[in-house]
Protein backbone atom coordinates (compact mmCIF):
# COMPACT_ATOMS: atom_id res chain seq x y z
CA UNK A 1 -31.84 -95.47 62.16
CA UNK A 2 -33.96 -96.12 65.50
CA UNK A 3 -33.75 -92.97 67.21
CA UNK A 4 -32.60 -90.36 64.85
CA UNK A 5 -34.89 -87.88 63.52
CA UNK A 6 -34.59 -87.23 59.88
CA UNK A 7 -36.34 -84.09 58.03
CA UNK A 8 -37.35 -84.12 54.59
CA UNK A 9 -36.19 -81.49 52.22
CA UNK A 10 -38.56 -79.77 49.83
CA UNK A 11 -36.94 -79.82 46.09
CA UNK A 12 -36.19 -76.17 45.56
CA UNK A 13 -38.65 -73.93 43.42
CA UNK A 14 -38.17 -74.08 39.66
CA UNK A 15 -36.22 -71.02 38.04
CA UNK A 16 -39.95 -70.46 35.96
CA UNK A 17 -42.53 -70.85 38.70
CA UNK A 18 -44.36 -67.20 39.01
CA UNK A 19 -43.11 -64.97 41.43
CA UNK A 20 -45.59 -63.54 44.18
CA UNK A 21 -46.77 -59.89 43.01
CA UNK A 22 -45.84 -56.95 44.91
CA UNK A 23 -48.26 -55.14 47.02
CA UNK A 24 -48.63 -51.58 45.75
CA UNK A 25 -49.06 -49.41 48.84
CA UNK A 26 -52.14 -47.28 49.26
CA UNK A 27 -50.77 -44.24 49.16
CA UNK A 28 -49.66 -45.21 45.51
CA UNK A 29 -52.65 -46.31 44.61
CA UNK A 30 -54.71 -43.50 45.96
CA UNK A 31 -52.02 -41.20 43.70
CA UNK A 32 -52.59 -43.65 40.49
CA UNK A 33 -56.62 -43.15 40.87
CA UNK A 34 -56.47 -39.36 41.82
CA UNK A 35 -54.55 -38.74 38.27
CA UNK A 36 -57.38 -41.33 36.50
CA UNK A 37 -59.83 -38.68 37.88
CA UNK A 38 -57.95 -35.57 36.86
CA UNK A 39 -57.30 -37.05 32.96
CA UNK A 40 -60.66 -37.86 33.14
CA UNK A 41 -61.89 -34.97 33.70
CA UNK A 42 -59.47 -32.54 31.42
CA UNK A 43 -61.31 -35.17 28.62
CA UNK A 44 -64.84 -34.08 29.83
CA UNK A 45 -64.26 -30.92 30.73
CA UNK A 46 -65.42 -29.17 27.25
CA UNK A 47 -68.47 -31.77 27.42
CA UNK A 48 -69.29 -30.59 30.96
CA UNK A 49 -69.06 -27.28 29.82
CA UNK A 50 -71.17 -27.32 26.74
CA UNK A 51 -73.99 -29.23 28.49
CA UNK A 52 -73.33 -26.77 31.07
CA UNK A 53 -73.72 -23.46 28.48
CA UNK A 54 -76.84 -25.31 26.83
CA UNK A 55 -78.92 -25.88 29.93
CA UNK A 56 -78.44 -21.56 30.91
CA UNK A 57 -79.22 -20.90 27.09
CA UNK A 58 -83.36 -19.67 26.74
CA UNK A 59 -82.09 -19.82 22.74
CA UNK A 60 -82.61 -23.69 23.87
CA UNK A 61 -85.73 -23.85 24.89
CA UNK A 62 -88.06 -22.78 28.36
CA UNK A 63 -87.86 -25.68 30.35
CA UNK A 64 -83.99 -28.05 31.25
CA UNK A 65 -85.68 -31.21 29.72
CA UNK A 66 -86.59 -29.14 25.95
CA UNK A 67 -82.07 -27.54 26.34
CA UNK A 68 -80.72 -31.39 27.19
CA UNK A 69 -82.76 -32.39 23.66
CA UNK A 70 -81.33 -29.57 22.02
CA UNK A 71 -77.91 -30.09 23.48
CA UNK A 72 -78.07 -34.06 22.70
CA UNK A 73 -79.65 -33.57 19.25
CA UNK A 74 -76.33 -31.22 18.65
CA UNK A 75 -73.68 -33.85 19.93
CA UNK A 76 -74.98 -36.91 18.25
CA UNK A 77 -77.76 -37.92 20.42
CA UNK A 78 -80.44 -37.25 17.90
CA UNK A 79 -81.46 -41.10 17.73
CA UNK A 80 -82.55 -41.07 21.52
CA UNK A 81 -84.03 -38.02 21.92
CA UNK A 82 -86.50 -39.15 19.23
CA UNK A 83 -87.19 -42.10 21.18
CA UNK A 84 -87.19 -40.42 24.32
CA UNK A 85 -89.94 -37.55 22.77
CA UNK A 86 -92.44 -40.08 21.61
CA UNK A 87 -92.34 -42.51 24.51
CA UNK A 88 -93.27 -39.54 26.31
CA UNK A 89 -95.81 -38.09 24.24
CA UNK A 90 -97.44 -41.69 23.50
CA UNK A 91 -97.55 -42.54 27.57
CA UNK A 92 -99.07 -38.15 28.13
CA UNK A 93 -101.80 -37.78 25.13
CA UNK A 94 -103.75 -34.88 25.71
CA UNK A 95 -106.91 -36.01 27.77
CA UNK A 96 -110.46 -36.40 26.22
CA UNK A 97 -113.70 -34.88 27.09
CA UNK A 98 -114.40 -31.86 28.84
CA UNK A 99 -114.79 -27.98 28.16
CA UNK A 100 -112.14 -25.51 28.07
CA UNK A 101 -111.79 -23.06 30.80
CA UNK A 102 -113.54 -19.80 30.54
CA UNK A 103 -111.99 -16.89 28.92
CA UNK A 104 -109.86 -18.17 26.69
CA UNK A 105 -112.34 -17.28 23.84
CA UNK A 106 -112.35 -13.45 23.75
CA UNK A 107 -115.85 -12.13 24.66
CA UNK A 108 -118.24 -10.32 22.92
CA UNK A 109 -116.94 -11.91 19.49
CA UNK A 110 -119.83 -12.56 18.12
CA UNK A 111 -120.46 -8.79 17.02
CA UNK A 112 -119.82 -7.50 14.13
CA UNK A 113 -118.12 -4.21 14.20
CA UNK A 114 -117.86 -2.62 10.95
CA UNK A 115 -114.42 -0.70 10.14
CA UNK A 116 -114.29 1.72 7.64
CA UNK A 117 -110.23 3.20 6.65
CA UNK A 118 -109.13 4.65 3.93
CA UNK A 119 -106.52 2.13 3.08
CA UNK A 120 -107.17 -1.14 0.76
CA UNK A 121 -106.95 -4.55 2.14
CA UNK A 122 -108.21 -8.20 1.36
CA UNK A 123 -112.24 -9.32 2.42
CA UNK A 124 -112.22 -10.08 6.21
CA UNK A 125 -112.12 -14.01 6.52
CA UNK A 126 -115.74 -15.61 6.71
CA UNK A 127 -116.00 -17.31 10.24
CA UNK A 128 -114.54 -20.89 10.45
CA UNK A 129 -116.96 -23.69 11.00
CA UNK A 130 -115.71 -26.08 13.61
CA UNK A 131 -114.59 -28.94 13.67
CA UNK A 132 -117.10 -29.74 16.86
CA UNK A 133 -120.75 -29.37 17.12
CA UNK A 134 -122.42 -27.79 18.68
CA UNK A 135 -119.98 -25.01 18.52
CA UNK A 136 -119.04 -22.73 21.90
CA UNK A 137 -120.31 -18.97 22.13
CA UNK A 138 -117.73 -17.23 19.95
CA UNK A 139 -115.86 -20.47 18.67
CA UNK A 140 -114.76 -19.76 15.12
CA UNK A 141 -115.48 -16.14 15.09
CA UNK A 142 -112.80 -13.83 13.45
CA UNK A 143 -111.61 -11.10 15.70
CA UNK A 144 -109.17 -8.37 15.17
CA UNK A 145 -105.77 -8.62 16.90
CA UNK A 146 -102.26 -6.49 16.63
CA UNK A 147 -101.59 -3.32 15.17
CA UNK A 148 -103.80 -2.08 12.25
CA UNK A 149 -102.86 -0.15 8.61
CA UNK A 150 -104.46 2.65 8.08
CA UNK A 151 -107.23 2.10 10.37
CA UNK A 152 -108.12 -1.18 8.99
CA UNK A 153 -107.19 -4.82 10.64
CA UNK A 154 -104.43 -6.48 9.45
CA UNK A 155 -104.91 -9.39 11.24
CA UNK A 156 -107.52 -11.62 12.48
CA UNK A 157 -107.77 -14.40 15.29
CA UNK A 158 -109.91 -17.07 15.88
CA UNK A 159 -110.39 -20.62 18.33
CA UNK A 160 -111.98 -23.89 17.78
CA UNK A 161 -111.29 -27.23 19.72
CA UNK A 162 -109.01 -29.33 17.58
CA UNK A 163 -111.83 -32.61 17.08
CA UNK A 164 -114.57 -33.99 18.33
CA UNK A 165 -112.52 -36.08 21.05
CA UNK A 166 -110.40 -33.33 22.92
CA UNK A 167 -112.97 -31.27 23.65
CA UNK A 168 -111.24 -29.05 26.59
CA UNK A 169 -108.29 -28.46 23.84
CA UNK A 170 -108.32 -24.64 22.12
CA UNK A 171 -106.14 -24.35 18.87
CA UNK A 172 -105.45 -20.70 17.75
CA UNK A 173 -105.54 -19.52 13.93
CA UNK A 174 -104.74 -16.22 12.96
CA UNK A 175 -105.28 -14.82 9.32
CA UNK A 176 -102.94 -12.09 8.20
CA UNK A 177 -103.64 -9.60 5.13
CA UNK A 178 -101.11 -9.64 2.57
CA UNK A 179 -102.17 -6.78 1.04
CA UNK A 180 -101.58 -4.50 4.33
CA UNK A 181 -98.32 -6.87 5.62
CA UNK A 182 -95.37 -7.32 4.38
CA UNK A 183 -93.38 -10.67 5.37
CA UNK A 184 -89.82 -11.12 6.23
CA UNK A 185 -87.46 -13.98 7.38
CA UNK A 186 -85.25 -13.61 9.89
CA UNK A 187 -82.52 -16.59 10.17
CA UNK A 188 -80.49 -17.31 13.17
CA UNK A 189 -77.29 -18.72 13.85
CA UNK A 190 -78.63 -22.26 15.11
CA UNK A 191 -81.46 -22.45 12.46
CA UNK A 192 -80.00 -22.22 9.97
CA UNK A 193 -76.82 -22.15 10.87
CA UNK A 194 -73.74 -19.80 9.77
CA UNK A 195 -74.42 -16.12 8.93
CA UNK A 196 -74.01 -13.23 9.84
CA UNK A 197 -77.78 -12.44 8.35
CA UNK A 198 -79.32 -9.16 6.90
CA UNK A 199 -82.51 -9.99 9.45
CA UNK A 200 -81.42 -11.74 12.66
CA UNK A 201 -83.14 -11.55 16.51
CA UNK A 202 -83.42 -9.04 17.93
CA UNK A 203 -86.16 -7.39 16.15
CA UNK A 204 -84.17 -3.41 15.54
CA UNK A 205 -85.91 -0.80 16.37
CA UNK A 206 -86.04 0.20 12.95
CA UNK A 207 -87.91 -2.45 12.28
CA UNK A 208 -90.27 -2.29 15.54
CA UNK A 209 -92.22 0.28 14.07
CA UNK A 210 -94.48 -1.56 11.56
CA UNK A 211 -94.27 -4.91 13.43
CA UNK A 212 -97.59 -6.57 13.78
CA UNK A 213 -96.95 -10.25 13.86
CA UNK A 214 -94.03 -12.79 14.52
CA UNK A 215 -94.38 -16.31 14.51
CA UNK A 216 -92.31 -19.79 14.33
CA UNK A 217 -90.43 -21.18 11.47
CA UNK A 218 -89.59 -25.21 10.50
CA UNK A 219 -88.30 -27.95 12.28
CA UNK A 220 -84.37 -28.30 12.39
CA UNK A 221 -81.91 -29.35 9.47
CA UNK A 222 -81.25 -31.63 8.63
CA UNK A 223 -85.36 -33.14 10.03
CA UNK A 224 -86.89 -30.19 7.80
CA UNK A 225 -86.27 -32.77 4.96
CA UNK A 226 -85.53 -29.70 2.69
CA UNK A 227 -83.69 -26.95 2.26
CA UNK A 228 -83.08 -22.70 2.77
CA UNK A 229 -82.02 -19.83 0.80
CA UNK A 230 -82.07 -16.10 2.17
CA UNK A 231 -79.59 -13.12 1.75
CA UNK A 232 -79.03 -14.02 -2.30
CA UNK A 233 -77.36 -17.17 -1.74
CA UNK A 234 -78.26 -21.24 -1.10
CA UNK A 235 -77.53 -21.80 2.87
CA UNK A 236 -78.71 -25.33 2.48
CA UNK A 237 -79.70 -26.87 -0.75
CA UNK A 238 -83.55 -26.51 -1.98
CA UNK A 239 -85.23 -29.77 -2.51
CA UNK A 240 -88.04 -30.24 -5.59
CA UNK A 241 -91.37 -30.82 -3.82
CA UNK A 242 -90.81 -29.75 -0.55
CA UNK A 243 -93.03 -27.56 1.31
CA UNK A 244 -91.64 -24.61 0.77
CA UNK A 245 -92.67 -20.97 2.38
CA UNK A 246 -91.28 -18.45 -0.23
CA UNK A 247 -91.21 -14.68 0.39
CA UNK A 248 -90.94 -12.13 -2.23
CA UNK A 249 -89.24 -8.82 -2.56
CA UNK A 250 -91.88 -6.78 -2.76
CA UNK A 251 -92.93 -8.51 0.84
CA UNK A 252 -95.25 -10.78 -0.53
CA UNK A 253 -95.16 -14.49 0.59
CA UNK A 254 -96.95 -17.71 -0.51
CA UNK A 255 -97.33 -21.45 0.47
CA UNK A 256 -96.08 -24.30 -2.27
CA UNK A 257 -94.42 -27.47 -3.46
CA UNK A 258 -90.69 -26.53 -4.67
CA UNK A 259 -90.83 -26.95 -8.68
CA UNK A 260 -94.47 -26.74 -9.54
CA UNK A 261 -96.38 -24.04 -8.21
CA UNK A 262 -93.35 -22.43 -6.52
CA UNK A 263 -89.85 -21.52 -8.59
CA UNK A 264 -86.93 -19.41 -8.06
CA UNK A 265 -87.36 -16.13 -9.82
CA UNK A 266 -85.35 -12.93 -9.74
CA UNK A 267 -87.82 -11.66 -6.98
CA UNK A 268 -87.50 -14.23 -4.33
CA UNK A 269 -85.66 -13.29 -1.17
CA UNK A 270 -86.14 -16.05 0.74
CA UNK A 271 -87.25 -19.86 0.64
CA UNK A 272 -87.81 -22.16 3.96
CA UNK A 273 -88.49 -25.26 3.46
CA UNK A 274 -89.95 -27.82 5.78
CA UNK A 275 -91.25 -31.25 4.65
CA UNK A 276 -94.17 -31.87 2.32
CA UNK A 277 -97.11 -30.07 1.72
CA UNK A 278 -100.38 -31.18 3.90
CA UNK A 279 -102.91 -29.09 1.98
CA UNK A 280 -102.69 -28.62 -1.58
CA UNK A 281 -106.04 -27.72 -4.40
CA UNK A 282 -107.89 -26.44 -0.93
CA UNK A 283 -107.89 -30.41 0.48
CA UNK A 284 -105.52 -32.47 2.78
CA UNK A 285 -103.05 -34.48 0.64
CA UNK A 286 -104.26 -38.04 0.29
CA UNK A 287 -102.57 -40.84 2.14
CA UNK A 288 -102.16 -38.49 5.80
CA UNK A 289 -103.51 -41.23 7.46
CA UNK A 290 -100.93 -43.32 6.63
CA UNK A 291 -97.87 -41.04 7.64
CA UNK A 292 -94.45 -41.89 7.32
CA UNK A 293 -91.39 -40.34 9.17
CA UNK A 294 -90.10 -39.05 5.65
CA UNK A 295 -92.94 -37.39 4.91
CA UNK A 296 -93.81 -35.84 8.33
CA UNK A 297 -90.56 -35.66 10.34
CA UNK A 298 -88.06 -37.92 12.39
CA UNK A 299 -89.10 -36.36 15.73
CA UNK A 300 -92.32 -37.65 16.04
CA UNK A 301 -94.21 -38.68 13.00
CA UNK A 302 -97.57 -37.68 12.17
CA UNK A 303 -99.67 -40.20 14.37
CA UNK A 304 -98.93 -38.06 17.75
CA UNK A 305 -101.15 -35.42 19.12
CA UNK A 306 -98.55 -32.52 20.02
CA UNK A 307 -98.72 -29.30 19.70
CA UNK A 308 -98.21 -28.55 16.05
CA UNK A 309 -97.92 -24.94 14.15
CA UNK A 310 -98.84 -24.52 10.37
CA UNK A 311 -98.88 -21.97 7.35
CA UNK A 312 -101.18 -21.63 4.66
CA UNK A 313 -102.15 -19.55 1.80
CA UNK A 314 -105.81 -18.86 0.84
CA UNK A 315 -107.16 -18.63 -2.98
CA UNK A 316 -107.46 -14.24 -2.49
CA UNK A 317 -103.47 -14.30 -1.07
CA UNK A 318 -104.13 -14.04 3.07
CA UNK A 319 -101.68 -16.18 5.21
CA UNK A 320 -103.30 -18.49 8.01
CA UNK A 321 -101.59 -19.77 11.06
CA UNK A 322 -102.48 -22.42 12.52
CA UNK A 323 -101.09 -23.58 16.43
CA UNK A 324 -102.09 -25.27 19.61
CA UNK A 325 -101.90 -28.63 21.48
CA UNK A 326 -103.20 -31.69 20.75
CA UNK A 327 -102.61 -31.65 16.96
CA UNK A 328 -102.31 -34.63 14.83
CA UNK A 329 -100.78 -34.44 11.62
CA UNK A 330 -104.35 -34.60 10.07
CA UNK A 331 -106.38 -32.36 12.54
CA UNK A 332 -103.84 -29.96 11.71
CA UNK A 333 -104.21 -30.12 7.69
CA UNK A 334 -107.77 -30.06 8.56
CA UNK A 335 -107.91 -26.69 10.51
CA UNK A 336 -105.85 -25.30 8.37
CA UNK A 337 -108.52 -26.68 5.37
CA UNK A 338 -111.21 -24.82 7.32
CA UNK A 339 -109.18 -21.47 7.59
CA UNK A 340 -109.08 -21.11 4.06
CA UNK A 341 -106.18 -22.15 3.14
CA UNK A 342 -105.81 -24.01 -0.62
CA UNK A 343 -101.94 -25.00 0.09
CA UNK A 344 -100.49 -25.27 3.35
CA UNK A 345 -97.51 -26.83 4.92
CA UNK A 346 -96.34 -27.77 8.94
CA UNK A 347 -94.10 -25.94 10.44
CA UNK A 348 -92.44 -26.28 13.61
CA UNK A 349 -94.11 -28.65 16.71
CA UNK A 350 -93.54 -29.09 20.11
CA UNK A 351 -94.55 -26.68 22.88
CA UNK A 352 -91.66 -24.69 23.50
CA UNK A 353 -91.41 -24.01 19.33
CA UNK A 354 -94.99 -23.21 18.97
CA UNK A 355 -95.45 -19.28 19.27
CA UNK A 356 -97.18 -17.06 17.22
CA UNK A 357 -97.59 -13.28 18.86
CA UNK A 358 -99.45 -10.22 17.77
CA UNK A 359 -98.25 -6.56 18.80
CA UNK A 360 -100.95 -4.26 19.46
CA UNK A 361 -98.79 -0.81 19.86
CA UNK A 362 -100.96 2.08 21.51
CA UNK A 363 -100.66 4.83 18.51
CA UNK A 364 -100.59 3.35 14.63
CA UNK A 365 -97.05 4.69 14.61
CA UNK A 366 -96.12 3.08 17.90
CA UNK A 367 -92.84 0.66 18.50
CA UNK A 368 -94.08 -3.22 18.32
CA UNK A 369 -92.69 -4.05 22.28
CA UNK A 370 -92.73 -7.10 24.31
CA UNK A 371 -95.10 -5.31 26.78
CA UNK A 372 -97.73 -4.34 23.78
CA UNK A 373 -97.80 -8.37 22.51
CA UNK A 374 -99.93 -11.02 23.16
CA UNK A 375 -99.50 -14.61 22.81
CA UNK A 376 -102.28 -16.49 20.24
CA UNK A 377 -102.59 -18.86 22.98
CA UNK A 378 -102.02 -18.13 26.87
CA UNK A 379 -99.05 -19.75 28.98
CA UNK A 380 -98.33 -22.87 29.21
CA UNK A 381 -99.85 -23.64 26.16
CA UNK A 382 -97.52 -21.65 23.55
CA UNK A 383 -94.39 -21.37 26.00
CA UNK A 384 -92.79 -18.52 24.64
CA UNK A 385 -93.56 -15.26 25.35
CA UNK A 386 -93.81 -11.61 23.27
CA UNK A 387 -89.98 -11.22 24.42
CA UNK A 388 -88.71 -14.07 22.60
CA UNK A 389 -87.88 -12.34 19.29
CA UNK A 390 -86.35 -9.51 20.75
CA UNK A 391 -83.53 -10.98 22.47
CA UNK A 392 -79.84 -11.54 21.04
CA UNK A 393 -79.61 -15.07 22.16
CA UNK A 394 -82.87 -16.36 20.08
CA UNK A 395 -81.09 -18.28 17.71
CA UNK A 396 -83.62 -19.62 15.11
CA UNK A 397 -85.28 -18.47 12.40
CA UNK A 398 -88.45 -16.97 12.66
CA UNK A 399 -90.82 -14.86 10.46
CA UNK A 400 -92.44 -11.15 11.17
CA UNK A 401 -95.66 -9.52 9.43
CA UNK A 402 -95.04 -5.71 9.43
CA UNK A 403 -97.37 -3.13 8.09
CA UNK A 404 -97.38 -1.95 5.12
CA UNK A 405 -99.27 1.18 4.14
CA UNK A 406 -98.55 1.34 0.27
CA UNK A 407 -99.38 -2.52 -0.10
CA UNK A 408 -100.77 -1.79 -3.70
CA UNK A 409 -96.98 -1.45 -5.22
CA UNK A 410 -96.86 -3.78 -8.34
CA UNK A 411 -94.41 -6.36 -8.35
CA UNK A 412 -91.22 -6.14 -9.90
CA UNK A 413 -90.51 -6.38 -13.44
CA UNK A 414 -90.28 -10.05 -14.76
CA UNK A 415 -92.50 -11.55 -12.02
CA UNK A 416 -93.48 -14.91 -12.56
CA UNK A 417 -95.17 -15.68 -9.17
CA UNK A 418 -98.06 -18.00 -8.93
CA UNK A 419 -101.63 -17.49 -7.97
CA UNK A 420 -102.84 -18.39 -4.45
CA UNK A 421 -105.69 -19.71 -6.04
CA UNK A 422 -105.64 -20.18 -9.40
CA UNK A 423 -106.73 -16.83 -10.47
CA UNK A 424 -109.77 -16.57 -8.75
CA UNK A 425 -111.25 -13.06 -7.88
CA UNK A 426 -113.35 -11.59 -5.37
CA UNK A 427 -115.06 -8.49 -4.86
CA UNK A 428 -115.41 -6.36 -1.60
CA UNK A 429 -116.40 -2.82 -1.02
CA UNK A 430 -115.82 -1.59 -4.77
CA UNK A 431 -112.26 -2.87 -4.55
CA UNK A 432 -111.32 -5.88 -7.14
CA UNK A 433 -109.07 -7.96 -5.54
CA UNK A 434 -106.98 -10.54 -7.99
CA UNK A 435 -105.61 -13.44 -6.20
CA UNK A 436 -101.90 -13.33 -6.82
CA UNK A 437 -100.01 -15.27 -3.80
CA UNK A 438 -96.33 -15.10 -3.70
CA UNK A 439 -94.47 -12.07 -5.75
CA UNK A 440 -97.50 -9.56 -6.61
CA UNK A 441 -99.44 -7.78 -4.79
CA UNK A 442 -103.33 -7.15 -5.16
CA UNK A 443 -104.26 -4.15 -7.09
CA UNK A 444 -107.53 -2.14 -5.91
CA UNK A 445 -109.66 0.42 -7.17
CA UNK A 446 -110.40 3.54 -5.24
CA UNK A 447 -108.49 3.41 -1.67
CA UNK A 448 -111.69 2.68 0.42
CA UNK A 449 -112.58 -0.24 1.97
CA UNK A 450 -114.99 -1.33 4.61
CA UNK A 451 -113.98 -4.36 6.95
CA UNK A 452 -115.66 -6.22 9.71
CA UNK A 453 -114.92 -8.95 12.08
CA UNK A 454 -117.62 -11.70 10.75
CA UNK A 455 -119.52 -14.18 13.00
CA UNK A 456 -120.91 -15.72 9.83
């Protein structure tokens, strides 16, 4: 009606129609997120703490970046690291060209020095011929290093550049008489795993007193591709064919495939496998150029130049290690080719793994002490230092050459070792040395024997 003001009414709100929410107050909220942090980190806590206890642990490597790896190789991370390692290595190849720096190759090594002892021993190695030419002054010239056996070297070192292309690159090889060294392996509680061991780090003192030589073992299991048996029982199972470093209970040790020229016999003591074999009949195993991560190793391949360690065994029974940077699988079976060696296998790569060290003790029945060792290769290029084996938290498994005075003991009864080199012979000095390899020793006539530190 004119004049009357009417107001419209709004149909109330259905009974289903969704309700405003309720505002949660802050203080509530800030409580709800505080306890999403705390659960959160009672979850993490024994992650934080592992990473944590991995990063402080030297058993883990020298530098944070080589503990994460180990640390994320341990809790599943394997698959990245590997990635991770050769991006890095692919985009920080050693460079090319150039000299290396003075000093590095001892002086004076291209003298022969004649030593005469009354004790037997193998034929000094002949010098190595290099893989570069025009070789340096003193490249590829045997010298000796660590502690000698009766007056006679044990052990020999030498340096060549790697190849023709990384010319400022020094690679380290060090031969080691078998007939005046007696090997051991000592396992650890990370490589291999489980224990307790008869021979674990640290080096006893017991034990310091013949020490002349320690070096790296094999890659990690289950990347060895193979297998390990110490102490009288299988710690992971042998695999035919591998590579397999085999050391014998009279001491003795030899390089081989796993099934062919290699068995298990009542006088092995210990078996570490790692991979395949690069050398075998004195030549690099066909087809290296065409590596495959089976064959060579998930961390890296074969087509990366790393620093790379090797062991081989030459046709009178010596043991040559082989280590340095800027290794390819093949420059590597190819130094260790010119060393000698007629079967020889990789070991462990990587610069914080590579280490081989010779103790030089001032008296022949002196203690083998970090102080009295020397590195093949100086810091930073073999990380490790003299120390390493000595301390209770080195956790992987490692070998030691120890002297040996009575190295002509005959092997056990039932031996069934191979031959290093097929049963080839030499002659030295009046001394007739058979080439046995793994599980029997060398016999000599007369106990005389004349040595020298060859330049060619």
């Amino acid at each position: 009606m004119y004049g009357m003001v009417t107001t419209e009414r709004r149909p109330a709100p259905a009974d289903d129609a969704p309700s405003p929410r309720p505002r949660i107050p802050r203080r509530v909220r800030r409580r709800r997120i505080l306890i999403l942090l705390a659960a959160l980190l009672v979850v993490l806590t024994p992650v934080w703490w592992s990473l944590g206890t991995a990063l402080t642990n030297p058993a883990f490597g020298t530098s944070l970046a080589a503990r994460f790896a180990e640390w994320a190789r341990d809790h599943g991370g394997a698959p990245i690291v590997r990635w991770a390692e050769k991006e890095w290595y692919s985009h920080h190849q050693p460079p090319k060209g150039g000299t290396p720096r003075s000093g590095v190759i001892p002086a004076g090594s291209k003298k022969t020095t004649p030593v005469v002892a009354s004790g037997p021993g193998l034929p000094a190695p002949k010098r190595i011929v290099p893989p570069v030419s025009p070789a340096l002054p003193g490249e590829g010239t045997w010298t000796p290093a660590g502690r000698t056996v009766d007056g006679v070297p044990a052990i020999y070192e030498a340096f060549v550049r790697p190849d023709p292309v990384h010319t400022s690159l020094l690679v380290g090889i060090a031969w080691m008489d078998t007939k005046l060294l007696k090997t051991t392996l000592y396992s650890g509680n990370q490589i291999p795993g489980g224990g307790p061991y008869t021979n674990t780090a640290p080096i006893p003192n017991s034990a310091a007193q013949s020490l002349a030589a320690a070096f790296n073992a094999g890659f990690r299991f289950p990347t060895a591709n193979g297998g390990y048996y110490t102490d009288g029982h299988t710690v992971i199972p042998l695999r035919t064919g591998a590579a397999s470093f085999v050391v014998y209970g009279n001491g003795s040790a030899t390089v081989g495939a796993w099934g062919s020229s290699v068995t298990m016999t009542p006088n092995v003591v210990s078996v570490r496998q790692n991979l395949d074999l690069l050398v075998t009949g004195g030549k690099p195993v066909p087809g290296l150029n065409q590596t495959t991560n089976s064959a060579w190793g998930l961390t890296l391949g074969g087509g990366v130049f790393v620093p790379r360690s090797g062991i081989g065994v030459t046709a009178d029974g010596a043991l040559v290690y082989v280590g340095g940077p800027g290794l390819s699988i093949t420059t590597l079976a190819d130094l260790l080719v010119r060393a000698g060696a007629v079967r020889g296998m990789e070991l462990d790569i990587n610069q914080t793994w590579v280490n081989y060290v010779a103790y030089a003790p001032s008296t022949p029945a002196g203690a083998a002490t970090p102080t009295n060792g020397k590195d093949l290769l100086p810091q930073p290029t073999m990380s490790g230092t003299p120390s390493r084996y000595f301390q209770s938290w080195w956790q992987r498994d490692f070998f030691t050459m120890s002297a040996d005075p009575n190295g002509t003991a005959l092997p056990p009864n039932g031996s069934s070792a191979p031959s290093a080199g097929s049963g080839s012979t030499s002659t030295t000095s009046g001394s007739t040395h058979t080439a046995t390899g793994g599980g029997q020793r060398s016999t000599s006539k007369g106990r005389s024997a004349t040595r020298s530190s060859r330049s060619g």
